[in-house]
N, C-alpha and C. Protein backbone atom coordinates (compact mmCIF):
# COMPACT_ATOMS: atom_id res chain seq x y z
N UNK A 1 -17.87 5.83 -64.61
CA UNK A 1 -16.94 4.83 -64.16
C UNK A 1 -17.54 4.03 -63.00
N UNK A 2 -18.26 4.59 -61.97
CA UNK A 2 -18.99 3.92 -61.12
C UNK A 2 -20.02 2.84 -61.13
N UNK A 3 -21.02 3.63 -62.25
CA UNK A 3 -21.68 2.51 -62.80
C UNK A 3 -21.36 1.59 -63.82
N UNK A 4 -19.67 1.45 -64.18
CA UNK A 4 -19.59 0.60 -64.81
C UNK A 4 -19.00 -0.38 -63.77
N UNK A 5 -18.29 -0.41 -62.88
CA UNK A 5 -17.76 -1.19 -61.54
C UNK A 5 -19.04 -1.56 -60.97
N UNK A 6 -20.49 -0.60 -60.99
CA UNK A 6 -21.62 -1.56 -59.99
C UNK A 6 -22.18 -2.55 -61.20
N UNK A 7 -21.64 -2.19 -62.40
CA UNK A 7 -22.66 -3.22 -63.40
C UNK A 7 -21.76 -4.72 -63.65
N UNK A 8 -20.35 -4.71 -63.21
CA UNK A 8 -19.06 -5.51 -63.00
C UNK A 8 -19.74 -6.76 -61.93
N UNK A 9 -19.65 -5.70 -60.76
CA UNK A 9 -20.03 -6.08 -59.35
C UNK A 9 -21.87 -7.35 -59.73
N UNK A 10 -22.17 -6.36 -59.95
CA UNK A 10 -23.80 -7.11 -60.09
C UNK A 10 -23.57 -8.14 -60.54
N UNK A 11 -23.05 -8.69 -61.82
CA UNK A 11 -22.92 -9.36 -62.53
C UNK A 11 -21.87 -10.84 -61.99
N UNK A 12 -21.08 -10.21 -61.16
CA UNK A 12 -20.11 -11.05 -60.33
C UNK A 12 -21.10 -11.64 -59.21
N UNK A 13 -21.81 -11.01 -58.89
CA UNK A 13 -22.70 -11.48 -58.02
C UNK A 13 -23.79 -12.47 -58.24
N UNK A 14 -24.44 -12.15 -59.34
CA UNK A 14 -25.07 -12.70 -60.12
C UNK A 14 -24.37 -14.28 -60.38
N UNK A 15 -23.20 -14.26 -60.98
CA UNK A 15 -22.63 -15.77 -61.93
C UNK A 15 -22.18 -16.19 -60.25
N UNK A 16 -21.90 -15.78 -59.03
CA UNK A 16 -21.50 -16.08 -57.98
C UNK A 16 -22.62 -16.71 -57.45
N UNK A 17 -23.69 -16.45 -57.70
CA UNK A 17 -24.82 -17.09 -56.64
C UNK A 17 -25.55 -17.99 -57.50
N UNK A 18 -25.32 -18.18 -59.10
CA UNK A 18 -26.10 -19.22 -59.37
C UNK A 18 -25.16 -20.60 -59.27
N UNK A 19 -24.02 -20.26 -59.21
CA UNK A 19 -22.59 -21.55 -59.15
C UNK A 19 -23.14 -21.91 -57.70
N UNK A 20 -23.25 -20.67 -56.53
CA UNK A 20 -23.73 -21.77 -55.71
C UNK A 20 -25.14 -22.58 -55.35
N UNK A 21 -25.92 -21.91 -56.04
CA UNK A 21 -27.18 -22.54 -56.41
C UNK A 21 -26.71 -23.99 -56.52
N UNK A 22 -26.32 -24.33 -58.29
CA UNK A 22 -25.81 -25.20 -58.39
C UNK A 22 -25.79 -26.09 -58.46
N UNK A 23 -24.91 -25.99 -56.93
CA UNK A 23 -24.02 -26.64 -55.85
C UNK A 23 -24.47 -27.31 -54.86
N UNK A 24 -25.73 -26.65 -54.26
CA UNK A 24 -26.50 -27.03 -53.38
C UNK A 24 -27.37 -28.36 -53.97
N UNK A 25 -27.76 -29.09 -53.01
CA UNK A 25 -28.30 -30.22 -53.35
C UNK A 25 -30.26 -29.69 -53.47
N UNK A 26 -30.28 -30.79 -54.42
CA UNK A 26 -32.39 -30.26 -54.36
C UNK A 26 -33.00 -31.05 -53.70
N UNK A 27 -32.18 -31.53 -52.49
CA UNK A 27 -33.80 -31.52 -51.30
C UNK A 27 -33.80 -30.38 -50.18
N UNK A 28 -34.89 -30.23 -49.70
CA UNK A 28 -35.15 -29.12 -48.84
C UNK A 28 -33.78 -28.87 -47.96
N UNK A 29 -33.78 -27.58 -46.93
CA UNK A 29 -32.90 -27.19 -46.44
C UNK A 29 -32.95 -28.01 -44.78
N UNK A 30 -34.12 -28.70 -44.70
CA UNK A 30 -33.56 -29.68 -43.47
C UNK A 30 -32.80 -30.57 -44.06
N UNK A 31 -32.87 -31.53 -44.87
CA UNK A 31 -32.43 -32.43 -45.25
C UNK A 31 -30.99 -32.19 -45.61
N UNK A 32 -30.54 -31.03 -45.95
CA UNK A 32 -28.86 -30.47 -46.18
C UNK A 32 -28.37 -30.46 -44.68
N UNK A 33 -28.82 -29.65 -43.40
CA UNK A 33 -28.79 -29.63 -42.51
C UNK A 33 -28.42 -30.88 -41.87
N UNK A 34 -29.14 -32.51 -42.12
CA UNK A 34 -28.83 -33.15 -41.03
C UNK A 34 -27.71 -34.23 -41.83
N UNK A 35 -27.00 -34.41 -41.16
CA UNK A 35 -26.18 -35.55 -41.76
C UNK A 35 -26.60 -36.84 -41.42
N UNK A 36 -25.92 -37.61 -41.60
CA UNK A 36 -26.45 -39.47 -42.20
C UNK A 36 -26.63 -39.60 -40.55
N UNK A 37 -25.81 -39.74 -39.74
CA UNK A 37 -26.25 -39.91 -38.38
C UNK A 37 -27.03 -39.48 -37.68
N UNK A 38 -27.63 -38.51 -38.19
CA UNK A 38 -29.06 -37.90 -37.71
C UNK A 38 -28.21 -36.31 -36.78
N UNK A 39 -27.06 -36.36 -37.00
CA UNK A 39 -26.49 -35.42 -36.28
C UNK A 39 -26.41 -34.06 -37.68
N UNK A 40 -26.15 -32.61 -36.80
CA UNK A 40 -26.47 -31.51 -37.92
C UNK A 40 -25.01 -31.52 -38.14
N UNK A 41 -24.98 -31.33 -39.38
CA UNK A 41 -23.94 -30.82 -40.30
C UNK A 41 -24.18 -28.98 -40.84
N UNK A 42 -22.85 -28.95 -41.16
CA UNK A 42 -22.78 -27.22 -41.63
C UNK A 42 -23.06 -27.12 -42.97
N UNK A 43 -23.92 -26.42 -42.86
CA UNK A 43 -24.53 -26.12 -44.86
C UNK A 43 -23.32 -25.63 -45.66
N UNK A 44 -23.55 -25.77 -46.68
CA UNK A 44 -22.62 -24.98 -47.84
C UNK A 44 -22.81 -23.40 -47.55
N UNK A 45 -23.41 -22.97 -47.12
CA UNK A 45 -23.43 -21.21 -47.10
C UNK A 45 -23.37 -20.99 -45.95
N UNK A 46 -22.93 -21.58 -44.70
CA UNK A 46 -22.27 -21.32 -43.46
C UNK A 46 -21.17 -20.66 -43.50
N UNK A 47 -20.81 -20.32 -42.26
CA UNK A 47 -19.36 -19.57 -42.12
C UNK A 47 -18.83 -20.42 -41.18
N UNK A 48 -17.59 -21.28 -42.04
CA UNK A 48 -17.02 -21.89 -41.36
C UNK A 48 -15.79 -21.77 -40.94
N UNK A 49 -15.02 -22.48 -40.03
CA UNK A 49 -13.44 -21.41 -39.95
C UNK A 49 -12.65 -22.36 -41.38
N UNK A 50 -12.09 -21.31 -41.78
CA UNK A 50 -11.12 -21.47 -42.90
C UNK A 50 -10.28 -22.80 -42.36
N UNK A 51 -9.82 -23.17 -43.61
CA UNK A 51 -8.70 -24.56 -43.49
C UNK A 51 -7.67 -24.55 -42.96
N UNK A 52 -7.22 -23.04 -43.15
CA UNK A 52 -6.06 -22.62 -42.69
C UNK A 52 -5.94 -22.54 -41.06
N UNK A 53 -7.09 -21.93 -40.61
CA UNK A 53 -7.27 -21.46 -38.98
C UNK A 53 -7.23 -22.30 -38.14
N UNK A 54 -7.46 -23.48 -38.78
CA UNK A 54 -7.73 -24.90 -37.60
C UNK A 54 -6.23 -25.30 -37.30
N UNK A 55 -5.27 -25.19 -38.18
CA UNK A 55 -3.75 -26.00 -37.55
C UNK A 55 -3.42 -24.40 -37.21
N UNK A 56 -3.64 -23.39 -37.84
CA UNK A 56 -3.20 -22.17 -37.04
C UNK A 56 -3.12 -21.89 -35.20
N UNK A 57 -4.57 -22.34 -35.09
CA UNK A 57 -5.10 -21.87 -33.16
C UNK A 57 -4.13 -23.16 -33.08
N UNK A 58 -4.44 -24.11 -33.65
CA UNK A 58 -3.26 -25.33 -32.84
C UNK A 58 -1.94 -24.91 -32.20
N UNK A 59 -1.48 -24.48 -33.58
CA UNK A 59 0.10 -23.79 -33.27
C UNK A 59 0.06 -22.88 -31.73
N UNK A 60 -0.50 -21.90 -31.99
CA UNK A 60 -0.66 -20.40 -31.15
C UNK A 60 -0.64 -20.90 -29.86
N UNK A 61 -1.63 -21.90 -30.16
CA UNK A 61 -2.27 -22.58 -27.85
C UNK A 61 -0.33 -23.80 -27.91
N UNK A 62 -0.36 -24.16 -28.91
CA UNK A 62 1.11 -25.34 -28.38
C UNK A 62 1.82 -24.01 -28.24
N UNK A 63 2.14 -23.30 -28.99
CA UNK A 63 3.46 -22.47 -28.66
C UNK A 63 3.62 -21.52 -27.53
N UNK A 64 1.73 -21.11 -26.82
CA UNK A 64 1.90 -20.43 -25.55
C UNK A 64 1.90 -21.14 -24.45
N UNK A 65 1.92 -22.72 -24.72
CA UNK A 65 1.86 -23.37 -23.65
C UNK A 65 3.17 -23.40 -23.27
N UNK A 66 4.60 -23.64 -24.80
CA UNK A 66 5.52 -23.88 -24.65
C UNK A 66 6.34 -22.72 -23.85
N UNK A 67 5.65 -21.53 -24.33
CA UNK A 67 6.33 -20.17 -23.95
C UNK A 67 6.36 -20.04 -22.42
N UNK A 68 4.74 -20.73 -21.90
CA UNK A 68 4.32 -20.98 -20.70
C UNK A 68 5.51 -21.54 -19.56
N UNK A 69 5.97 -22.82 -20.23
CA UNK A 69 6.85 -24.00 -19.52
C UNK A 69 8.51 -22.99 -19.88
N UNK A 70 9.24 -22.59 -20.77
CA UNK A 70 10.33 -22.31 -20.66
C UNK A 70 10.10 -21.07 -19.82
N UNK A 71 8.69 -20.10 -19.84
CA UNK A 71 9.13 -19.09 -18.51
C UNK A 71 9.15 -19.63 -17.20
N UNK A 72 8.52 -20.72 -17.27
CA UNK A 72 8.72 -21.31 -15.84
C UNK A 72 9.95 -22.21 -15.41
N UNK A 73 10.74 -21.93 -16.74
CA UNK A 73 12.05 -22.52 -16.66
C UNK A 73 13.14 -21.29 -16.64
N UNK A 74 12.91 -19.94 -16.43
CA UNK A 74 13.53 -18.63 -16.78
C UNK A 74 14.31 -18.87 -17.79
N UNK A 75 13.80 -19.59 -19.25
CA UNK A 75 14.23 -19.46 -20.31
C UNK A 75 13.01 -18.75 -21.69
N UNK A 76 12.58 -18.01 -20.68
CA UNK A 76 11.48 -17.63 -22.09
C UNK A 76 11.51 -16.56 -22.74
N UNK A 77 12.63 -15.47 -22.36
CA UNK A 77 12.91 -14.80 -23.50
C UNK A 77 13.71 -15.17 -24.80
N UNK A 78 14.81 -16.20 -24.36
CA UNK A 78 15.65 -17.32 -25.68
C UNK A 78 13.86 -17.91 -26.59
N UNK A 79 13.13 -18.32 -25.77
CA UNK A 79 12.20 -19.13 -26.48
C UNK A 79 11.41 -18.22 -27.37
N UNK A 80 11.23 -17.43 -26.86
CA UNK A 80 10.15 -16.32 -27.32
C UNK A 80 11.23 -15.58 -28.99
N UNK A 81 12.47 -15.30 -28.60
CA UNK A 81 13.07 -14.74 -29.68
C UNK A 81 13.27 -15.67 -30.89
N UNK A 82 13.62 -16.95 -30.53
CA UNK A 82 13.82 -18.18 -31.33
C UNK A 82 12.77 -18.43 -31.79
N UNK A 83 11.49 -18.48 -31.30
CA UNK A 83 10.46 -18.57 -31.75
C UNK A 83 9.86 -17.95 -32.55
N UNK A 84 10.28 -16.55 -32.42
CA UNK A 84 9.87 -15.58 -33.46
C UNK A 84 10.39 -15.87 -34.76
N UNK A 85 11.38 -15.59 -34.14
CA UNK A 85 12.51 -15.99 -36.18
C UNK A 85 12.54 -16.80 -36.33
N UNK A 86 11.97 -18.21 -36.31
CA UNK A 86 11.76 -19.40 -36.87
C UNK A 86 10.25 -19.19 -37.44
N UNK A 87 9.65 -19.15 -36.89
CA UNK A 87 8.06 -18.19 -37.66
C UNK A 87 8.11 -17.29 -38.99
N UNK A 88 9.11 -16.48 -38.82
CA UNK A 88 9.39 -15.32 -39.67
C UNK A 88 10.18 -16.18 -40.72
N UNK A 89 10.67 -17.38 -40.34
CA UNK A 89 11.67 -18.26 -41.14
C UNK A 89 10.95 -18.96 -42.00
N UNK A 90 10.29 -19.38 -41.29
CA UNK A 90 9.18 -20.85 -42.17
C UNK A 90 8.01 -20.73 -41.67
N UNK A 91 7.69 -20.36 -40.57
CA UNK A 91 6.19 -20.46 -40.21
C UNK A 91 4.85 -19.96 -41.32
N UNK A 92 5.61 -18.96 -41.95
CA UNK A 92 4.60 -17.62 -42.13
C UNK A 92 4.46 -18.71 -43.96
N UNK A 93 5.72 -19.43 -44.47
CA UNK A 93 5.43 -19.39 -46.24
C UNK A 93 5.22 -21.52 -45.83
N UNK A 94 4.27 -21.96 -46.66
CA UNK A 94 4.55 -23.19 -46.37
C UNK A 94 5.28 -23.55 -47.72
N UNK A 95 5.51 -24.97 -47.66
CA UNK A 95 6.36 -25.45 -49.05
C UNK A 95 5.53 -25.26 -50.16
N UNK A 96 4.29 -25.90 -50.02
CA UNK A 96 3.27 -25.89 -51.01
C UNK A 96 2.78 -24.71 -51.93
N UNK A 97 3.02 -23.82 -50.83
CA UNK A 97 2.67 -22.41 -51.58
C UNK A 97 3.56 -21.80 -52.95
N UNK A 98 5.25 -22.15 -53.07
CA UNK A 98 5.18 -21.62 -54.17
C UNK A 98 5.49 -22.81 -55.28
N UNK A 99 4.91 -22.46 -56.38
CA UNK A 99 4.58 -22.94 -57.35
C UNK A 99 6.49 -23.47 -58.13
N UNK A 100 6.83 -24.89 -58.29
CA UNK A 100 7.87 -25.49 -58.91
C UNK A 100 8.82 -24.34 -60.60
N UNK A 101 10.09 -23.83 -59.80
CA UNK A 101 10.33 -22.90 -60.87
C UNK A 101 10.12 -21.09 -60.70
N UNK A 102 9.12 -21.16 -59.39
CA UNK A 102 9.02 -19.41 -59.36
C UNK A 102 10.21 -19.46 -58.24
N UNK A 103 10.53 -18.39 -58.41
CA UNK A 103 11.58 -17.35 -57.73
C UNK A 103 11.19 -16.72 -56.23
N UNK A 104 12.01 -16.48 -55.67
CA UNK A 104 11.77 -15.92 -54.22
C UNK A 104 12.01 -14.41 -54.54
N UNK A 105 11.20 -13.79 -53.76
CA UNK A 105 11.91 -12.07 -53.50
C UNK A 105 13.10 -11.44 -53.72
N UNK A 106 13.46 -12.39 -52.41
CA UNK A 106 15.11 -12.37 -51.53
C UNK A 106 15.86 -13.62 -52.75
N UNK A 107 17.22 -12.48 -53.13
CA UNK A 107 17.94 -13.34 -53.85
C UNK A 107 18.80 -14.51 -53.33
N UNK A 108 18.74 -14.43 -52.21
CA UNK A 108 19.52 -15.32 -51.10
C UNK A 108 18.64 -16.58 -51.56
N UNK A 109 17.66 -16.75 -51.76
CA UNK A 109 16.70 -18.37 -51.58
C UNK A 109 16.52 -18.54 -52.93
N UNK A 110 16.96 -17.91 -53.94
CA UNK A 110 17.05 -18.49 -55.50
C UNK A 110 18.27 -19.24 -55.62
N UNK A 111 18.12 -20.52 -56.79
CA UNK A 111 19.26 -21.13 -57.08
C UNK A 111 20.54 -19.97 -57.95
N UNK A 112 21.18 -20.18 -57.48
CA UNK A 112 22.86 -19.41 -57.66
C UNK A 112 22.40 -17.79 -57.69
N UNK A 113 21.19 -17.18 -56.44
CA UNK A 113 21.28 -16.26 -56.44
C UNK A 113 20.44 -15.36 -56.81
N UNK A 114 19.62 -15.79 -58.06
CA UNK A 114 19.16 -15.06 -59.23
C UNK A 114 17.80 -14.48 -58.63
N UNK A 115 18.52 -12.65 -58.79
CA UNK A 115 17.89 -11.73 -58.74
C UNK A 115 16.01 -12.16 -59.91
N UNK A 116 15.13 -11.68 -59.48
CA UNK A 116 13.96 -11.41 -59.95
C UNK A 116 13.85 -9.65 -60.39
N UNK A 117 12.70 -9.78 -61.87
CA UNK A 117 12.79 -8.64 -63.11
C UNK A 117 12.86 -7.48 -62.25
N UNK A 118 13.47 -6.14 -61.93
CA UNK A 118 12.61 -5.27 -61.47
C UNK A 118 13.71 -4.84 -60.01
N UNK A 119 14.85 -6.38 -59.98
CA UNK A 119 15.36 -5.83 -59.09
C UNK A 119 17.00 -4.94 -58.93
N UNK A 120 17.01 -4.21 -58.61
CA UNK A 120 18.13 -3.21 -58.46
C UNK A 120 19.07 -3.59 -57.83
N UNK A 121 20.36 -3.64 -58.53
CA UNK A 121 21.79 -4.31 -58.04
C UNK A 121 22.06 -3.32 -58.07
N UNK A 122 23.65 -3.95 -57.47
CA UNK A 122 24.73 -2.83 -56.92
C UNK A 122 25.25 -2.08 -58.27
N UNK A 123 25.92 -3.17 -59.12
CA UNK A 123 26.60 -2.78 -60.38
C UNK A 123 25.07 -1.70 -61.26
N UNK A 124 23.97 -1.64 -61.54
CA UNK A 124 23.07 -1.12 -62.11
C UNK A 124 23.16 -0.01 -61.15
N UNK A 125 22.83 0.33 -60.07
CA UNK A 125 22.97 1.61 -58.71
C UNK A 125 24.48 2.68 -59.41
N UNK A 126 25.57 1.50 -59.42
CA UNK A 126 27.07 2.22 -59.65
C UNK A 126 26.95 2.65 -61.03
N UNK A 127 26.24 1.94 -61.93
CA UNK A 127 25.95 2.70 -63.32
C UNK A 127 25.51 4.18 -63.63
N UNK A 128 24.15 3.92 -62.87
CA UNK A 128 23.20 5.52 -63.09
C UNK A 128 24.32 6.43 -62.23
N UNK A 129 25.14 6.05 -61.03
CA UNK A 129 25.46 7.14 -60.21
C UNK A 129 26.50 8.05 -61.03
N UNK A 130 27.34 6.94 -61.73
CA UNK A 130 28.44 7.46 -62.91
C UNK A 130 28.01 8.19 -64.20
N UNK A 131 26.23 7.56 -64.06
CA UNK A 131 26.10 8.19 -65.75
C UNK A 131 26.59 7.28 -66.79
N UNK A 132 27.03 6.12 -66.68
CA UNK A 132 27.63 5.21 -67.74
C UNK A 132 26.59 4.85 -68.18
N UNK A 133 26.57 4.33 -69.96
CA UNK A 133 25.79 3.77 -70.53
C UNK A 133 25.27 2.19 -70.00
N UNK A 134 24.07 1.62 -69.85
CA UNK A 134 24.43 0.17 -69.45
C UNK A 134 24.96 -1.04 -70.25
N UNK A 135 25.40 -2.40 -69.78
CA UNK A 135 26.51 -2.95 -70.92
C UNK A 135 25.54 -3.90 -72.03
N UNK A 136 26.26 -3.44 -73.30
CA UNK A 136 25.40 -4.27 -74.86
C UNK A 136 24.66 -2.77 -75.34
N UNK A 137 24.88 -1.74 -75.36
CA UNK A 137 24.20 -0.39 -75.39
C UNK A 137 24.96 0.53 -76.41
């Protein structure tokens, strides 16, 4: 089983590094390096910060600045709690992320409610506890 996961792996590795082959342009690796202004640019196989991280640190430094100014207003535990659960609210899922038609977890944020496959209601709970058959059965 092991060597069938390292022969998986290899192979992932393999079709992974010739896509970025590719990808890369065929002049030498200065010439990727400098951009049109003569200034350096970041190669394709750099480590760059994710797309996500750049409006992320934004948020973090505005919101400790803000946390900053309402403690200096002796309002920064309201800010700090409000702040949390508005994060926990919307911060954490953006709109984009779910896909037109999928379902939420929480039956509260589906239209009229609707539970997703798998999830356990009250009336199904009061069934098994009675032992009743379930209904159409």
């Amino acid at each position: 089983m092991a060597a069938a996961v390292e022969q998986r792996l290899a192979q992932f590795r393999a079709a992974r590094g010739s896509a970025a082959a590719a990808a890369r342009p065929a002049e030498g690796p200065r010439a990727a390096a400098v951009g049109p202004g003569g200034g350096a640019q970041v190669r394709p196989g750099a480590a760059a910060a994710p797309v996500w991280a750049r409006p992320l640190l934004l948020k973090v430094l505005l919101w400790a600045v803000l946390l900053a100014l309402f403690a200096e207003l002796e309002l920064g535990l309201p800010f700090f709690v409000l702040s949390l659960l508005y994060w926990m609210y919307a911060g954490t899922r953006g709109p984009a992320e779910r896909r037109p038609g999928e379902l939420s977890a929480y039956s509260v944020f589906n239209p009229g409610c609707a539970a997703i496959a798998g999830t356990l209601t009250a009336e199904q709970l009061e069934r098994e506890l009675h032992y009743r058959p379930a209904a159409g059965r």
